[in-house]
Protein backbone atom coordinates (compact mmCIF):
# COMPACT_ATOMS: atom_id res chain seq x y z
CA UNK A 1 6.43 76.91 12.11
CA UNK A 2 2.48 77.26 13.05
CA UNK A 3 1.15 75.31 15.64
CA UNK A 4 -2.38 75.15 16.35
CA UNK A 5 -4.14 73.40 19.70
CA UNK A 6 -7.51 72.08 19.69
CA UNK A 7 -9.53 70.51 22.52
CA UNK A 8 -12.10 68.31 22.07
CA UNK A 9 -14.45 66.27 24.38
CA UNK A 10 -16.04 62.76 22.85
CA UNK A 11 -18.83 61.85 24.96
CA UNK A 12 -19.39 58.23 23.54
CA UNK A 13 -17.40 56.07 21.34
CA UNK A 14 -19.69 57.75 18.54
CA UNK A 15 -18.36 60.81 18.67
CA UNK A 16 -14.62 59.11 19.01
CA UNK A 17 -15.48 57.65 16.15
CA UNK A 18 -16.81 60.51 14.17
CA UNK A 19 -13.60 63.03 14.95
CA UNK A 20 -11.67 59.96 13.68
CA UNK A 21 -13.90 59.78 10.12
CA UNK A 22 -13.92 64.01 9.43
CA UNK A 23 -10.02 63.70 10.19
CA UNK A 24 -9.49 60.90 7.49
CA UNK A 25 -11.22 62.61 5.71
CA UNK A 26 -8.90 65.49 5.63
CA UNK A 27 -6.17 63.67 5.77
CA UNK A 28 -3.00 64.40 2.50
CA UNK A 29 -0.13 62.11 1.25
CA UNK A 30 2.77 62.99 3.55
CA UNK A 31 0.82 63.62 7.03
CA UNK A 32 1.62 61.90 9.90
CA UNK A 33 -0.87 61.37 12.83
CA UNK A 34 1.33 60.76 16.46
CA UNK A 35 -1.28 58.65 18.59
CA UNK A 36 -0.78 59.59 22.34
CA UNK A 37 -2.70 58.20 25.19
CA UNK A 38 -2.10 54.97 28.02
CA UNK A 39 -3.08 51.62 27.22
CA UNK A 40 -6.47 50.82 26.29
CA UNK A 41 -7.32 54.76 25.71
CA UNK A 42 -8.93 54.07 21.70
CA UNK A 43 -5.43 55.00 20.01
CA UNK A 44 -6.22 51.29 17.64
CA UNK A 45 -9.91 52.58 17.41
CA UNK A 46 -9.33 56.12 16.85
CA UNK A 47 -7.22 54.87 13.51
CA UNK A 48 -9.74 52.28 12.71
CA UNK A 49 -12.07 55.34 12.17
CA UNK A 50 -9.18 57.44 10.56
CA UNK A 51 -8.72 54.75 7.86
CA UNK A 52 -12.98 55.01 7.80
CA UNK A 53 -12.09 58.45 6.94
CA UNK A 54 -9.48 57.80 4.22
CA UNK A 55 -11.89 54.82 2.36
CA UNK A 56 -9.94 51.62 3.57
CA UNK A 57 -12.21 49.19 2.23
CA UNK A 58 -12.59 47.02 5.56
CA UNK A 59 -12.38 48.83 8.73
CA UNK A 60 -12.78 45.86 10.51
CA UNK A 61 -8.93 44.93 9.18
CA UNK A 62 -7.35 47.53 11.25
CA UNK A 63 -6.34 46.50 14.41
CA UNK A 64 -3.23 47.19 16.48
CA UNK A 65 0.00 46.41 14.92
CA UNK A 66 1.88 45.49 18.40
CA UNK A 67 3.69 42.60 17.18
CA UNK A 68 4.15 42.92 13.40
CA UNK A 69 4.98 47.02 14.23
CA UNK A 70 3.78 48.68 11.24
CA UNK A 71 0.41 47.54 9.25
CA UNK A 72 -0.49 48.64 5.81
CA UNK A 73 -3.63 49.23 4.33
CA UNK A 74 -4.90 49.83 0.86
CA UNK A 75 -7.91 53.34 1.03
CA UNK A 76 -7.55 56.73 -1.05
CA UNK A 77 -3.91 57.65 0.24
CA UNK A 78 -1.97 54.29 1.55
CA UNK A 79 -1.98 54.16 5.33
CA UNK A 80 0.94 53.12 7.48
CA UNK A 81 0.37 51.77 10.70
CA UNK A 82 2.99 51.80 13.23
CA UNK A 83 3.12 50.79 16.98
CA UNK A 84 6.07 51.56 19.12
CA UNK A 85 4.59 49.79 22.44
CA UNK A 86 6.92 47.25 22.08
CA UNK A 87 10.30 48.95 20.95
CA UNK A 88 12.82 49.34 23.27
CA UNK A 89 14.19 53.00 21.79
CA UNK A 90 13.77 55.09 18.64
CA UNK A 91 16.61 53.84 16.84
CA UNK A 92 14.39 49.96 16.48
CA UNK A 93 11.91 52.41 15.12
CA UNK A 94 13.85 54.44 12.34
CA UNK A 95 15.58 50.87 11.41
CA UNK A 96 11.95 49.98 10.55
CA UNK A 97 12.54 52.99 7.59
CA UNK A 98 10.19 54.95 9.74
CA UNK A 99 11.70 58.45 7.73
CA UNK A 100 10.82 56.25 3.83
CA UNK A 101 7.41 56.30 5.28
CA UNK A 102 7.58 60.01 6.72
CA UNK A 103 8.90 60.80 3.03
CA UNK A 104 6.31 58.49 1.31
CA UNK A 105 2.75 59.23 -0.52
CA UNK A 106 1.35 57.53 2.31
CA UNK A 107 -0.54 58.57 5.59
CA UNK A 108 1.40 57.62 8.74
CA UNK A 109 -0.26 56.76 12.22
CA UNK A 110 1.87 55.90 14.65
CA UNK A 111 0.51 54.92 18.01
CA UNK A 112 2.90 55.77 21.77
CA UNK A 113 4.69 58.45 19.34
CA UNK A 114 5.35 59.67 22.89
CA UNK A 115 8.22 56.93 22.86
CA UNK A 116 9.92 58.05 19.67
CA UNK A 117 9.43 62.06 20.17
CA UNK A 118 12.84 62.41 18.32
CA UNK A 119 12.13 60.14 15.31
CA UNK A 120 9.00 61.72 14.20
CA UNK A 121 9.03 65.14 11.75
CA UNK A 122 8.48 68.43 13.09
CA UNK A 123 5.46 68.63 10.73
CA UNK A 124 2.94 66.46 12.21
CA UNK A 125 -1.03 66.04 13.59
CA UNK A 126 -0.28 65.01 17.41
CA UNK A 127 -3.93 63.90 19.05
CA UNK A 128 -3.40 63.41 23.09
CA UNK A 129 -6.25 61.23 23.83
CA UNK A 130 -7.16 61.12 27.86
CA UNK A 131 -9.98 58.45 28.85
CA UNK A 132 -11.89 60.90 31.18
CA UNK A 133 -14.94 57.95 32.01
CA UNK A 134 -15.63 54.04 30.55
CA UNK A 135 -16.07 55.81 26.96
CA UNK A 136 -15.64 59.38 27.67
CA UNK A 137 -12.53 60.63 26.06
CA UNK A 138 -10.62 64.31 26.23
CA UNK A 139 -8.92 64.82 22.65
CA UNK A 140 -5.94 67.56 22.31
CA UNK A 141 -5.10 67.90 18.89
CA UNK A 142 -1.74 69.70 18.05
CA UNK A 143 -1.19 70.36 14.38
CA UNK A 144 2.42 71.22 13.95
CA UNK A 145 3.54 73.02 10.59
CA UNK A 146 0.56 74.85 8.09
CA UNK A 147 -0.86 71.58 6.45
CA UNK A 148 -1.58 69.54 9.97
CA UNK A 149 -2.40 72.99 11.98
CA UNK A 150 -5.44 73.46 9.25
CA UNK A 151 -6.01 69.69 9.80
CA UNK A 152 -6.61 70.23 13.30
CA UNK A 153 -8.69 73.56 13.39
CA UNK A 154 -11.02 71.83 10.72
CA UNK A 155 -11.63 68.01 12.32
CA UNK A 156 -13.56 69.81 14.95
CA UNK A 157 -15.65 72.13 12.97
């Protein structure tokens, strides 16, 4: 399977918010974006601008899903919003029918994936985002399988 690694530096929440559009953008029925990073690192605004990207209608809507667990939004390609912060292992996650959404037409963002490694499909866009100053951020993107490799080697061009 191809995997592809790309760095990228946001200097402002502008430019956070930009990689998040051109990625939307991109994005194809069947991806899955794995949202990495500690609390309070932009993983709810980096998706707010990913659903930008995709043409929800109101932005402003998407917010973090910590205590309903998985959002859903109308835009091009139906986004599914999931947050794991407050499940206790991955098998509270799949008994949300975390694989029907994998399967689905939709998009899937699903912020800590780093707590349910073993739930999500090999063939996915991980973005490691690292607060490096007050809106400074360091973005790793790891596409994972042909279709989200290509989606990372073209959100920073």
């Amino acid at each position: 399977m191809k995997t592809v690694t790309v760095p990228f530096l946001a200097n402002a929440l502008s430019d956070t918010e930009a990689l998040g559009r051109r990625i939307g953008a991109r994005l194809f029925p069947g991806a899955v974006v794995a949202l990495v990073g500690p609390l309070g690192a932009g993983k709810t605004h980096l998706t707010r601008a990913l659903a930008e990207g995709l043409g929800v209608r109101n932005p402003a809507a998407v917010n973090s899903p910590t205590f309903v667990l998985v959002q859903e939004y109308a835009a091009r390609v139906p986004i599914y919003h999931f947050d794991t912060y407050r499940l206790r292992d991955e098998r509270e996650f799949l008994d949300l029918g975390a694989h029907e959404y994998f399967a689905g037409d939709g998009v899937c963002v699903v912020e800590w994936a780093d707590r349910v490694p073993e739930a999500l499909p090999a063939e996915r866009l991980e973005i490691r985002i690292e607060p490096t100053g007050e809106t400074e951020r360091r973005f790793t993107l790891t596409g994972y399988g042909d279709r989200h490799a290509a989606l990372a080697e073209s959100a920073i061009s």
